[in-house]
PDB file of N, CA and C in Angstrom:
ATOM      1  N   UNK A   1       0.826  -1.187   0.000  1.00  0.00           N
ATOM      2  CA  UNK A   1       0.000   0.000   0.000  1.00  0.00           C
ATOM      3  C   UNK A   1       0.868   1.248   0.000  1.00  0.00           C
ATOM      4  N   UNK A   2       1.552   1.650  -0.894  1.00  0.00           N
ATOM      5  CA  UNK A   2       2.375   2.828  -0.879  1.00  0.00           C
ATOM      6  C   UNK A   2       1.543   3.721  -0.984  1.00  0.00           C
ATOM      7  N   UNK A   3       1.706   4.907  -0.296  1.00  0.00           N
ATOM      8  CA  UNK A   3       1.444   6.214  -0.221  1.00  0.00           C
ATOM      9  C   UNK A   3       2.135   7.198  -0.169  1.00  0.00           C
ATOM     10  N   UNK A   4       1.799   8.551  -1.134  1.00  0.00           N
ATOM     11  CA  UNK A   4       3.063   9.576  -1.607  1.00  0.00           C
ATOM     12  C   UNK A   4       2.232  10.740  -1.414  1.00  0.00           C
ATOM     13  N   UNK A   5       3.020  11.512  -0.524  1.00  0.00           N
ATOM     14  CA  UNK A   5       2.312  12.638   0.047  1.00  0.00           C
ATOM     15  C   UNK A   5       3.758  13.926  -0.751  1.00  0.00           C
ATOM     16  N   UNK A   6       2.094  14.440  -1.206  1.00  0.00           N
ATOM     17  CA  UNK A   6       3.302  15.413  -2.105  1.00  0.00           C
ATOM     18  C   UNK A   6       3.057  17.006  -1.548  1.00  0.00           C
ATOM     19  N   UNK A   7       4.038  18.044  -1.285  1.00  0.00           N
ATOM     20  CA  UNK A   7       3.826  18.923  -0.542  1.00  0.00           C
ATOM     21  C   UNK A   7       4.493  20.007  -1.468  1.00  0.00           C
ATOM     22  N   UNK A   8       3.780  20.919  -2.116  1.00  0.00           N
ATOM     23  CA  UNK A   8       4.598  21.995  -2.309  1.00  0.00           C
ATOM     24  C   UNK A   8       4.246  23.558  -2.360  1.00  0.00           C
ATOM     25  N   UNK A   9       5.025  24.067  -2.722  1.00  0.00           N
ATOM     26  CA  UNK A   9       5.250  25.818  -2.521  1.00  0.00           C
ATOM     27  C   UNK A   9       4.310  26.038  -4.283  1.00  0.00           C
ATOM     28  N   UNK A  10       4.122  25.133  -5.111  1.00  0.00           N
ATOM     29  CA  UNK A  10       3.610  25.580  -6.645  1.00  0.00           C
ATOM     30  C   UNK A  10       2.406  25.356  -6.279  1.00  0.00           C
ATOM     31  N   UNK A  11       1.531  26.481  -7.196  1.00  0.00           N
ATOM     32  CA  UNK A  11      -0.120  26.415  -7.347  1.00  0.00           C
ATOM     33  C   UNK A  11      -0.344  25.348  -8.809  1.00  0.00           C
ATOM     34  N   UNK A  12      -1.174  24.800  -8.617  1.00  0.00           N
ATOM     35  CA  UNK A  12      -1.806  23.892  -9.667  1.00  0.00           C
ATOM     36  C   UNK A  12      -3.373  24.068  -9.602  1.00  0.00           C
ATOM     37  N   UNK A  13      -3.705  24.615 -11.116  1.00  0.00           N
ATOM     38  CA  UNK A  13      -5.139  24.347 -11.557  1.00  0.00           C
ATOM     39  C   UNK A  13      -5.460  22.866 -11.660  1.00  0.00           C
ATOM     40  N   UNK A  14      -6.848  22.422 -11.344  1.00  0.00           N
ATOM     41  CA  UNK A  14      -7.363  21.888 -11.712  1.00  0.00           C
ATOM     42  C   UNK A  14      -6.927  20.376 -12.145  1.00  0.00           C
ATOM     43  N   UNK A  15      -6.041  20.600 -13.516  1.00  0.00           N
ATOM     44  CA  UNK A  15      -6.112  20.085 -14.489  1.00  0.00           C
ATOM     45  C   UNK A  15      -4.673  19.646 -14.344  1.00  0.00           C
ATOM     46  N   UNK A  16      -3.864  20.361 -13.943  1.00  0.00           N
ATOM     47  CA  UNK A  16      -2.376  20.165 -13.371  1.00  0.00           C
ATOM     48  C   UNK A  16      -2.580  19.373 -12.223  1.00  0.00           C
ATOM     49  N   UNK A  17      -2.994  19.698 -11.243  1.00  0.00           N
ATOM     50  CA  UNK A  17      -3.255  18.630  -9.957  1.00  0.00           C
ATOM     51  C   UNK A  17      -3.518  17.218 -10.641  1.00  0.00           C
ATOM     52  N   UNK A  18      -4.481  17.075 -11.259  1.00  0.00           N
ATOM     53  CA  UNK A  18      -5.221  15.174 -11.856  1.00  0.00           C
ATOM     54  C   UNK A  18      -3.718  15.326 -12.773  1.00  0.00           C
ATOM     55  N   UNK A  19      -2.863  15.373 -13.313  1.00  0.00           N
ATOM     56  CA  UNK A  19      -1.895  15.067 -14.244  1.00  0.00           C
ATOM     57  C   UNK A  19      -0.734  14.972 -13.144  1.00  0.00           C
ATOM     58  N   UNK A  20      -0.363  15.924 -12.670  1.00  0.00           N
ATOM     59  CA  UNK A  20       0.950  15.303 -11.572  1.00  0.00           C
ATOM     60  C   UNK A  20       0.317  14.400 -10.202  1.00  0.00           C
ATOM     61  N   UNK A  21      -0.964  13.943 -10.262  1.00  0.00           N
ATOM     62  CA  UNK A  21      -1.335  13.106  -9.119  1.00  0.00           C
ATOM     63  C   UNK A  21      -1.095  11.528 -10.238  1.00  0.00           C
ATOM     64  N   UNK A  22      -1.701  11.392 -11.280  1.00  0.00           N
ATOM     65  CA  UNK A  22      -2.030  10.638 -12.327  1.00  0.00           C
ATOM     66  C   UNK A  22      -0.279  10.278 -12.898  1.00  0.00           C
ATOM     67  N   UNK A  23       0.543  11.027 -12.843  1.00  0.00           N
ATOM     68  CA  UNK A  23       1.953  10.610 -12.631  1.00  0.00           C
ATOM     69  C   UNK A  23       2.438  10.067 -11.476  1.00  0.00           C
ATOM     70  N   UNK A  24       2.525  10.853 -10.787  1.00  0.00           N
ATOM     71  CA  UNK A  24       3.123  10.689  -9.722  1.00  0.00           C
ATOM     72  C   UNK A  24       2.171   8.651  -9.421  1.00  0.00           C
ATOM     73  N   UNK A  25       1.040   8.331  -9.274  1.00  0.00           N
ATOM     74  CA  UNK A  25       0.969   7.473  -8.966  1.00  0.00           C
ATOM     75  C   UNK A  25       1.348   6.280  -9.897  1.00  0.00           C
ATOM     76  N   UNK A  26       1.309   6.880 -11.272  1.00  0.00           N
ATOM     77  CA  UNK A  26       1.957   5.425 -12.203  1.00  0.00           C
ATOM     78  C   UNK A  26       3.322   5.386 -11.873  1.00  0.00           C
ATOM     79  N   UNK A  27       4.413   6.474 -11.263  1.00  0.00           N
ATOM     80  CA  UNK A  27       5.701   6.473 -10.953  1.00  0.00           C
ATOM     81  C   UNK A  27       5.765   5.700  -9.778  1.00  0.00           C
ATOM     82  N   UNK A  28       4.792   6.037  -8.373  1.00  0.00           N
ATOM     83  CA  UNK A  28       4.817   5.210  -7.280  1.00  0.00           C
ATOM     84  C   UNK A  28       4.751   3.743  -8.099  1.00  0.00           C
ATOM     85  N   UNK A  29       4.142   3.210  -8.788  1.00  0.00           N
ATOM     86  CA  UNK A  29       3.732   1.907  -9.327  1.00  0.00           C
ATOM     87  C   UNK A  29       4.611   1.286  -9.308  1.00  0.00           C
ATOM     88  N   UNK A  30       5.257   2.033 -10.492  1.00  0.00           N
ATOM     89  CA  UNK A  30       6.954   1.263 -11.174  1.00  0.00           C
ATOM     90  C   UNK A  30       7.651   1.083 -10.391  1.00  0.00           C
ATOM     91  N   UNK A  31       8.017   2.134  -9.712  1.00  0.00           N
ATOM     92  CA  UNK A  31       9.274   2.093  -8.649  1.00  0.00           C
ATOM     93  C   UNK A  31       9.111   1.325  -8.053  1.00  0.00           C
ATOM     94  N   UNK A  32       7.917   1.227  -6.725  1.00  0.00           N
ATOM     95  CA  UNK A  32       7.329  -0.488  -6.292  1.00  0.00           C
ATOM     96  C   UNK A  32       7.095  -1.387  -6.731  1.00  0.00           C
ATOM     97  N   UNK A  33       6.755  -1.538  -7.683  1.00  0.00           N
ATOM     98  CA  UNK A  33       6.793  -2.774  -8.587  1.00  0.00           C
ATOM     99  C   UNK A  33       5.219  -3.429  -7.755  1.00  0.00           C
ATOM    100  N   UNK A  34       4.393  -2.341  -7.919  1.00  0.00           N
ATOM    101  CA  UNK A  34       3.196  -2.424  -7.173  1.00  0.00           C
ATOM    102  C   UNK A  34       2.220  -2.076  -8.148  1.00  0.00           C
ATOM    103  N   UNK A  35       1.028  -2.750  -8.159  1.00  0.00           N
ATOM    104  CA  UNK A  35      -0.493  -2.230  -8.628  1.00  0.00           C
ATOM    105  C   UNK A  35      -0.482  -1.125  -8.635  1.00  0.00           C
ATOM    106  N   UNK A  36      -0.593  -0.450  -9.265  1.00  0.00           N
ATOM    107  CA  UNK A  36      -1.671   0.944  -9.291  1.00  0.00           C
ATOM    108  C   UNK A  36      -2.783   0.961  -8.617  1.00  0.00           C
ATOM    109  N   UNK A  37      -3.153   0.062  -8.459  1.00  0.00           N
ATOM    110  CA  UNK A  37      -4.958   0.150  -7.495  1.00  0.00           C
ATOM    111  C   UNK A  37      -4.525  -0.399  -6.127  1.00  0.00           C
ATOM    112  N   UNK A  38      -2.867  -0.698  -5.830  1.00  0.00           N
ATOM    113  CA  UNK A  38      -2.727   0.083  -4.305  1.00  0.00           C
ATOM    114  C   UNK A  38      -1.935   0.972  -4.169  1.00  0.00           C
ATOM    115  N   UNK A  39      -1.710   1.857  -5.005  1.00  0.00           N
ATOM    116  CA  UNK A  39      -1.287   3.049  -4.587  1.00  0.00           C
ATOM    117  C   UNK A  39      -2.058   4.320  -4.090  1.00  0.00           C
ATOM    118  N   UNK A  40      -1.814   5.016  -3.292  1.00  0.00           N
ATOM    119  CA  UNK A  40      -2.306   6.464  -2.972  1.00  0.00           C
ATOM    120  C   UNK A  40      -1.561   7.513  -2.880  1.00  0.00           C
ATOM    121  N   UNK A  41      -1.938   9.007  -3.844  1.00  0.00           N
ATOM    122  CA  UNK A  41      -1.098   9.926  -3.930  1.00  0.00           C
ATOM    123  C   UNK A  41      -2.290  10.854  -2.887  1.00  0.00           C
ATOM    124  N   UNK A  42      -1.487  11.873  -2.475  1.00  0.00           N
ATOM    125  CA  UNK A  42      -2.064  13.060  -2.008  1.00  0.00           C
ATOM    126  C   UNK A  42      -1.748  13.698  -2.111  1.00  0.00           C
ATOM    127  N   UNK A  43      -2.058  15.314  -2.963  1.00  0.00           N
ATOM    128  CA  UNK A  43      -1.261  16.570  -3.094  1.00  0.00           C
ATOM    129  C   UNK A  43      -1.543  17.585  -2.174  1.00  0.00           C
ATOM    130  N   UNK A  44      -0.625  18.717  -1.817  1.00  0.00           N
ATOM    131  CA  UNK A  44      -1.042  19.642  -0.825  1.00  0.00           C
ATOM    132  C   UNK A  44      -0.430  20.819  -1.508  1.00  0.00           C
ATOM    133  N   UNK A  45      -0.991  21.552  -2.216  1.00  0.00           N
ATOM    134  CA  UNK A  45      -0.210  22.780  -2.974  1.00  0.00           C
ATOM    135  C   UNK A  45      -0.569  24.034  -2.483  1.00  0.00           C
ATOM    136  N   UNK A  46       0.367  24.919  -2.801  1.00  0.00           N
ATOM    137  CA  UNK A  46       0.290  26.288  -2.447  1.00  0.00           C
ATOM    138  C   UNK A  46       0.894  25.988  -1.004  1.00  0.00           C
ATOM    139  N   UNK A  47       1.863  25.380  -0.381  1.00  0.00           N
ATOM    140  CA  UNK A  47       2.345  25.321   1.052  1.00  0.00           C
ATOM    141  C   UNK A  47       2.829  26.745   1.033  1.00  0.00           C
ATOM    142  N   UNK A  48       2.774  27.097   1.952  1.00  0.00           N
ATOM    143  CA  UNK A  48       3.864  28.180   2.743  1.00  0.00           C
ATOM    144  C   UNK A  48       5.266  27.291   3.071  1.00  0.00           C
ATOM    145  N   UNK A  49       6.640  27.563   2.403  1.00  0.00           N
ATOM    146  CA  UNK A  49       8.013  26.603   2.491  1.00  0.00           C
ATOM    147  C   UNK A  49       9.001  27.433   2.308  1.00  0.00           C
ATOM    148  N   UNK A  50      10.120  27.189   3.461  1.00  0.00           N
ATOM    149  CA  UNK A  50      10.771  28.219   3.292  1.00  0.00           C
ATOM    150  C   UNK A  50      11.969  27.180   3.630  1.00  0.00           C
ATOM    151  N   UNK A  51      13.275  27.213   2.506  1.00  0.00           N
ATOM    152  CA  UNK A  51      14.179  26.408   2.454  1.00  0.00           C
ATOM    153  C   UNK A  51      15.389  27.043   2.305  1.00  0.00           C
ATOM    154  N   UNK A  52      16.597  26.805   3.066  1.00  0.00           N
ATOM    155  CA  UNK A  52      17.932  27.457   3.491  1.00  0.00           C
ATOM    156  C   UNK A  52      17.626  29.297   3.149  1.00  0.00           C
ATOM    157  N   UNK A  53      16.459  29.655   3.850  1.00  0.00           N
ATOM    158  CA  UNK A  53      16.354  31.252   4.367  1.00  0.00           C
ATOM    159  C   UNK A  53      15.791  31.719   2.591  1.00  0.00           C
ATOM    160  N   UNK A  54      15.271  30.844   1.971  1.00  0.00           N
ATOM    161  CA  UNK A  54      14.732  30.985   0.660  1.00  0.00           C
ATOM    162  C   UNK A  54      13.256  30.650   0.804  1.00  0.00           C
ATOM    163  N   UNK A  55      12.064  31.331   0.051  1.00  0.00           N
ATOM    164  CA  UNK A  55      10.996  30.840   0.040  1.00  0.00           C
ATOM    165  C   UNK A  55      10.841  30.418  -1.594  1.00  0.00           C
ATOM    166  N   UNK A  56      11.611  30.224  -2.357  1.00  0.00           N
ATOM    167  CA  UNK A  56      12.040  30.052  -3.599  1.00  0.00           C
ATOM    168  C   UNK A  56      10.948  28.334  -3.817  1.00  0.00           C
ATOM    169  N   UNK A  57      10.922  27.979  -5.155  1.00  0.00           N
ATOM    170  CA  UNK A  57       9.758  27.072  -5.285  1.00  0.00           C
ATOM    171  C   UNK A  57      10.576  25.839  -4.441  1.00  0.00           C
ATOM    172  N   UNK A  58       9.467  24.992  -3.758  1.00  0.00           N
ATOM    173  CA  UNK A  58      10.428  23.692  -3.059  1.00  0.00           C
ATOM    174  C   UNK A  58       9.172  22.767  -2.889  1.00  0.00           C
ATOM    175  N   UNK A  59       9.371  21.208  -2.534  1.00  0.00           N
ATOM    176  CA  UNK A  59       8.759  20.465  -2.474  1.00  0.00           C
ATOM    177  C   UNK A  59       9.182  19.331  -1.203  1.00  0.00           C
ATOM    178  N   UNK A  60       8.427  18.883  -0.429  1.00  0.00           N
ATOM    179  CA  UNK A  60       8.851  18.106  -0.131  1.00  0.00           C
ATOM    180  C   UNK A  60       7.751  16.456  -0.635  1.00  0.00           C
ATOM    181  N   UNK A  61       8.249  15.591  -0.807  1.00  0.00           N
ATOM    182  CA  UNK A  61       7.399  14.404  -0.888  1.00  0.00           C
ATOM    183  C   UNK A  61       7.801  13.156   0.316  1.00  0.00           C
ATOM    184  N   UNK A  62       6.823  12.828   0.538  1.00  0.00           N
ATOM    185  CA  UNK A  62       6.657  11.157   1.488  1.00  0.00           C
ATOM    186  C   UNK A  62       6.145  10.254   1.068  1.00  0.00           C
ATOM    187  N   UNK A  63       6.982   9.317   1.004  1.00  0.00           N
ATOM    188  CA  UNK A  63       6.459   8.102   0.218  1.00  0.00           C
ATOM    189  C   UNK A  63       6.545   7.000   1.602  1.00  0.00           C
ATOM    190  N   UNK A  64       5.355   6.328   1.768  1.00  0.00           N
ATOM    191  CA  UNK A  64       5.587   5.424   2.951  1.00  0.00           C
ATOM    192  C   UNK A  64       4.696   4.319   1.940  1.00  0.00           C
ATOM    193  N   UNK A  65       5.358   3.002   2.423  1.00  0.00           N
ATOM    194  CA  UNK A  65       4.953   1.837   2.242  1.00  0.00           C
ATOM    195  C   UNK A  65       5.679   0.903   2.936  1.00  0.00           C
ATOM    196  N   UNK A  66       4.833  -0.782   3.215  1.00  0.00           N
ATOM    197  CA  UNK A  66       5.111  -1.807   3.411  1.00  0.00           C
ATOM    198  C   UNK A  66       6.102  -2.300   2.809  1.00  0.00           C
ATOM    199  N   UNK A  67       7.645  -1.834   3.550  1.00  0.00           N
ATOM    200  CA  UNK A  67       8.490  -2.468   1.942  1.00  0.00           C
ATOM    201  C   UNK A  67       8.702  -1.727   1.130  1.00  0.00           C
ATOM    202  N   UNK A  68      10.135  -1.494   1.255  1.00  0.00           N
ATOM    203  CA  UNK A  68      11.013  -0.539   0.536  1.00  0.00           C
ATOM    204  C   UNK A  68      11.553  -1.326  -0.451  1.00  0.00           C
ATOM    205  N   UNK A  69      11.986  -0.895  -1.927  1.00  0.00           N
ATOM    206  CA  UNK A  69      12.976  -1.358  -2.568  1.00  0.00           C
ATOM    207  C   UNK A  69      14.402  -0.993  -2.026  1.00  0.00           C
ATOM    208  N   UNK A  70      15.309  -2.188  -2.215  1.00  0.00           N
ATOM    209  CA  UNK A  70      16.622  -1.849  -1.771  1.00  0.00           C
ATOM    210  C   UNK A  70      17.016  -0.063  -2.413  1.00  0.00           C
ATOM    211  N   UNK A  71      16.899  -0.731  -3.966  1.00  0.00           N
ATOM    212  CA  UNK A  71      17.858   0.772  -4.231  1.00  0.00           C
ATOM    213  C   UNK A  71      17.241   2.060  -4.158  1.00  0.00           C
ATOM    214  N   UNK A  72      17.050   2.597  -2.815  1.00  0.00           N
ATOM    215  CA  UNK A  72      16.073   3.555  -2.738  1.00  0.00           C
ATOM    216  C   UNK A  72      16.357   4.906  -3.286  1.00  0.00           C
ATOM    217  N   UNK A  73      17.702   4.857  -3.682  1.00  0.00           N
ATOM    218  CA  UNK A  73      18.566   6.273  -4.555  1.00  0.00           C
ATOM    219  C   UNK A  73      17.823   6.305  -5.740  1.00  0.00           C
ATOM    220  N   UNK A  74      17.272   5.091  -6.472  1.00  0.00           N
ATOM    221  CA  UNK A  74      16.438   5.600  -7.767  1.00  0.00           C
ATOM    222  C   UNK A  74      15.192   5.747  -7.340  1.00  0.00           C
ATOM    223  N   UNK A  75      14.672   5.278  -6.456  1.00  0.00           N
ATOM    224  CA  UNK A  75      13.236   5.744  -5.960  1.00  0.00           C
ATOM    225  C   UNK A  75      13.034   7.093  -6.048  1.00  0.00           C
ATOM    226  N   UNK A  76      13.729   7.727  -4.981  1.00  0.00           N
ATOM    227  CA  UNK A  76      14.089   9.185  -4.780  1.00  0.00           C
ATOM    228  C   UNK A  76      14.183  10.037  -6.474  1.00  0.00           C
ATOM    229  N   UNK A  77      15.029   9.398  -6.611  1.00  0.00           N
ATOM    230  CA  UNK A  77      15.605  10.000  -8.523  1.00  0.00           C
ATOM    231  C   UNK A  77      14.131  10.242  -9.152  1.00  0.00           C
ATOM    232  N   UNK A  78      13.363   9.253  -9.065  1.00  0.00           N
ATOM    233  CA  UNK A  78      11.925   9.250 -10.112  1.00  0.00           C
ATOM    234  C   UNK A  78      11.179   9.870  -9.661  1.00  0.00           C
ATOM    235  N   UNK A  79      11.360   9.845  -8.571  1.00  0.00           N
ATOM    236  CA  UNK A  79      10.121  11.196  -7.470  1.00  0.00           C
ATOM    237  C   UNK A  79      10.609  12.509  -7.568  1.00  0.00           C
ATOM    238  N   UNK A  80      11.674  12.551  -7.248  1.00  0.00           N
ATOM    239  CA  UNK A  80      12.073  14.319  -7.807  1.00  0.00           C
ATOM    240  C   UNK A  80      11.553  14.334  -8.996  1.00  0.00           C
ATOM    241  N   UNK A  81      12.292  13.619  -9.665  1.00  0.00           N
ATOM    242  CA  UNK A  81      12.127  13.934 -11.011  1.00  0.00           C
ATOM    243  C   UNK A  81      10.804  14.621 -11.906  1.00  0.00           C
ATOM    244  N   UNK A  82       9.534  13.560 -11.407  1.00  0.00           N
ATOM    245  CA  UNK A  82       8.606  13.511 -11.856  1.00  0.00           C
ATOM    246  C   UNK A  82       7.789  14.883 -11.195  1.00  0.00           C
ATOM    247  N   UNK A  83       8.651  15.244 -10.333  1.00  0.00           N
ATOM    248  CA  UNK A  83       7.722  16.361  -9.382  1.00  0.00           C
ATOM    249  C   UNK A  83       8.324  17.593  -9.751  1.00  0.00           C
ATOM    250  N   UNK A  84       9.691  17.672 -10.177  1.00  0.00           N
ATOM    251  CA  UNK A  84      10.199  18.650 -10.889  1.00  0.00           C
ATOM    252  C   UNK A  84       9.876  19.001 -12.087  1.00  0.00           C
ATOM    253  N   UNK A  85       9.357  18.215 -12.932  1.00  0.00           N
ATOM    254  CA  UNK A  85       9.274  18.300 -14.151  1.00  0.00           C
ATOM    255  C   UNK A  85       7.690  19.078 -14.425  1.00  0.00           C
ATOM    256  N   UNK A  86       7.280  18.806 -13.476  1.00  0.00           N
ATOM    257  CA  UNK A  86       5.371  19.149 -13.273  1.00  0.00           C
ATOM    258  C   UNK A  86       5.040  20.372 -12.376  1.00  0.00           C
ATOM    259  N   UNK A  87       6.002  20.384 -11.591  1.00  0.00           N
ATOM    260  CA  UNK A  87       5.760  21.618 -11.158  1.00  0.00           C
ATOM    261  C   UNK A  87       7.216  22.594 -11.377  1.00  0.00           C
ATOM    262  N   UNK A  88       8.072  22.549 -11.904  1.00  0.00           N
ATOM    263  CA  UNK A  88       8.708  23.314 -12.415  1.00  0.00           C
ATOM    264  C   UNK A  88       9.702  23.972 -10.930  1.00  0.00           C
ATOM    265  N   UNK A  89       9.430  22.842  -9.625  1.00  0.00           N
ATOM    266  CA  UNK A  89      10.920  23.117  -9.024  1.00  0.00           C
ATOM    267  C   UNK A  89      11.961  22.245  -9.447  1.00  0.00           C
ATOM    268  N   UNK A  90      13.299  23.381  -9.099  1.00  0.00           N
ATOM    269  CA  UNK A  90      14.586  22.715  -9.409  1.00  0.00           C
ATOM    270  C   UNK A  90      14.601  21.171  -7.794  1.00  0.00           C
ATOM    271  N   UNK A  91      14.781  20.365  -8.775  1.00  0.00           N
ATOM    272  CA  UNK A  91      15.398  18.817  -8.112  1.00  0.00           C
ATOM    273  C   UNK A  91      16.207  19.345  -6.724  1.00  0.00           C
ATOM    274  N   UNK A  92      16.561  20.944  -6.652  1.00  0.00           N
ATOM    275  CA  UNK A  92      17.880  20.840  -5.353  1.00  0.00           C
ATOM    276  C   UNK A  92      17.092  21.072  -4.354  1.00  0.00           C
ATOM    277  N   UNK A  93      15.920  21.978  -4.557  1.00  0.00           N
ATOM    278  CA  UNK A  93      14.645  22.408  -3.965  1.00  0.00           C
ATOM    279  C   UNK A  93      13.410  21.295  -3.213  1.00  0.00           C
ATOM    280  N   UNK A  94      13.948  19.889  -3.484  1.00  0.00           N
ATOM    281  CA  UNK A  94      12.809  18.947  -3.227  1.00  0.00           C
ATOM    282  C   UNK A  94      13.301  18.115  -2.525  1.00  0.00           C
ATOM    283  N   UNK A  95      13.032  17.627  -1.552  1.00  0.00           N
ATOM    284  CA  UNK A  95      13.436  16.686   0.060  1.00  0.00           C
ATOM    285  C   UNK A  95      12.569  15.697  -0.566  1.00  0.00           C
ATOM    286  N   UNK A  96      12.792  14.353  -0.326  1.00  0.00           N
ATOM    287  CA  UNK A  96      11.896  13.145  -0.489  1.00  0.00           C
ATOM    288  C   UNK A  96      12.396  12.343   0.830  1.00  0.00           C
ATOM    289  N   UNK A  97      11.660  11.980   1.200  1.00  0.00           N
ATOM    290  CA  UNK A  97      11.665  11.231   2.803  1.00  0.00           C
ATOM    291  C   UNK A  97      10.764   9.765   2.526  1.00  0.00           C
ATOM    292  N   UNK A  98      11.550   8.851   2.914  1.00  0.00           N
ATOM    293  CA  UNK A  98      11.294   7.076   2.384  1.00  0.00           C
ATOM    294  C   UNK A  98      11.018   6.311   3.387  1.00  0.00           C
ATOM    295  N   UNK A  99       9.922   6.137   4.021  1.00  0.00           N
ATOM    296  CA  UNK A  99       9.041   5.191   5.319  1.00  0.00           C
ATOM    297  C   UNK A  99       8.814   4.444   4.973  1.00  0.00           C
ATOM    298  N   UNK A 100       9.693   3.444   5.920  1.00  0.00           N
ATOM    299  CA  UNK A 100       9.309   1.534   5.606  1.00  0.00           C
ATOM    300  C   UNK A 100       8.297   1.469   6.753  1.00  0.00           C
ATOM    301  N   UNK A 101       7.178   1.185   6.704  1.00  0.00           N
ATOM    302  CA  UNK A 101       6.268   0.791   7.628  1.00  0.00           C
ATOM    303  C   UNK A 101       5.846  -0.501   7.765  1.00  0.00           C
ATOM    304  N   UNK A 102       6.296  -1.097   9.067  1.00  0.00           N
ATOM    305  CA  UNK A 102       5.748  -2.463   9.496  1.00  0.00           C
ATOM    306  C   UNK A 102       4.355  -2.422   9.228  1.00  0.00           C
ATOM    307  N   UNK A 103       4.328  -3.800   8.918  1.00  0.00           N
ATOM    308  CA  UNK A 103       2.839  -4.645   8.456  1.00  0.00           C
ATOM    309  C   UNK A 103       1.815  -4.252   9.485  1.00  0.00           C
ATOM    310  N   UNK A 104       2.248  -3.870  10.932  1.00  0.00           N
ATOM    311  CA  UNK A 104       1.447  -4.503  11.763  1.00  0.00           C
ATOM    312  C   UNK A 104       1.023  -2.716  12.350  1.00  0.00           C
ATOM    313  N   UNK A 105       1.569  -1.561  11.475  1.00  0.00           N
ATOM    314  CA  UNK A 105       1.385  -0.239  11.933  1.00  0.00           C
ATOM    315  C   UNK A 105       0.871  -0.062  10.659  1.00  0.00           C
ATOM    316  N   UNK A 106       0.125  -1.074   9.354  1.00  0.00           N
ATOM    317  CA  UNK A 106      -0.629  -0.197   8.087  1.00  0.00           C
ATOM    318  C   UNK A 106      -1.785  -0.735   8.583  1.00  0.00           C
ATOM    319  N   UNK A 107      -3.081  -0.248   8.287  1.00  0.00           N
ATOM    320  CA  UNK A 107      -4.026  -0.799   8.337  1.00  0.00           C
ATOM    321  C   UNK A 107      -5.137  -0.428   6.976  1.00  0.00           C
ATOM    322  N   UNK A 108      -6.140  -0.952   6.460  1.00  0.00           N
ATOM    323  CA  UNK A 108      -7.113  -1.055   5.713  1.00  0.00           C
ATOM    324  C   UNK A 108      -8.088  -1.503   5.498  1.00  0.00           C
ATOM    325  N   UNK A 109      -9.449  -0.656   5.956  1.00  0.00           N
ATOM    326  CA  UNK A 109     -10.822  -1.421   6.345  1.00  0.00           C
ATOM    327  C   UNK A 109     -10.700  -1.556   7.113  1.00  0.00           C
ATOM    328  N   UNK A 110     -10.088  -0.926   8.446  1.00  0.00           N
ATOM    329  CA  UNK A 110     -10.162  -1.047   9.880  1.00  0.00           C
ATOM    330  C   UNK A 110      -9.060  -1.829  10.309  1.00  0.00           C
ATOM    331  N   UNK A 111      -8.621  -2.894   8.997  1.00  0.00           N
ATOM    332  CA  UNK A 111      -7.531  -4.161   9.794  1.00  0.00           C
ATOM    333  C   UNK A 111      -6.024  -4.039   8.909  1.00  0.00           C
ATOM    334  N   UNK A 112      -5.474  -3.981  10.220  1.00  0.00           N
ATOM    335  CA  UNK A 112      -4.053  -3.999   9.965  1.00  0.00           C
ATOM    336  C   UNK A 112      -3.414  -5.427   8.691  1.00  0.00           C
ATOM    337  N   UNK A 113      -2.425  -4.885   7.979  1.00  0.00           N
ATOM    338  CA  UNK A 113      -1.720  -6.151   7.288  1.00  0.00           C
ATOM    339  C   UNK A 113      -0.809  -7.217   7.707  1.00  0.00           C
ATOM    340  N   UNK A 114      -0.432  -6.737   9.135  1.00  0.00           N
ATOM    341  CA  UNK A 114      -0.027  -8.189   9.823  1.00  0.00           C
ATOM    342  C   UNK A 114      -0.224  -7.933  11.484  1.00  0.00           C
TER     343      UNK A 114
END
């Protein structure tokens, strides 16, 4: 059940939000090597973010799931990436933070996965 909580300083219409949510979750997919119909994105735009005494565009994203891939350096890589490219911050500007969550702290439909 990966989930990618995306946080940033850029405004998105409409139409931009469903296209970098609609990425961002076929990217969660790949990288996990997971369904699409268990992934969950969430966007939070227009943050107030203020990074090394800059309020300059920035992002942060959280990706938590059951189960990390080892090489989590390309995880990271495809998540900037894909979040830079859509909202038009620079990659130096975007923190990605990678939560392995035990089975027995996810839950769904009330019941935990282990």
């Amino acid at each position: 059940m990966p989930s990618l909580l995306i946080q940033t300083s850029a405004a998105c219409d409409a139409e931009q939000a469903e296209a970098l949510t609609a990425a961002a979750s076929k990217t969660v997919s790949e990288v996990m090597g997971k369904p699409e119909a268990y992934v969950m994105v969430s966007l939070q735009q227009e943050q107030t973010m203020r990074f090394g005494g800059s309020t300059a565009p920035a992002a942060l994203l959280t990706l938590r799931s059951i189960g990390l891939p080892d090489d989590r350096a390309s995880v990271a890589a495809a998540l900037t990436t894909m979040v830079a490219e859509a909202t038009g911050t620079p990659p130096e500007r975007i923190f990605c933070v990678l939560d392995d969550i035990a089975r027995t702290h996810w839950a769904m439909g009330g019941k935990t996965f282990g």
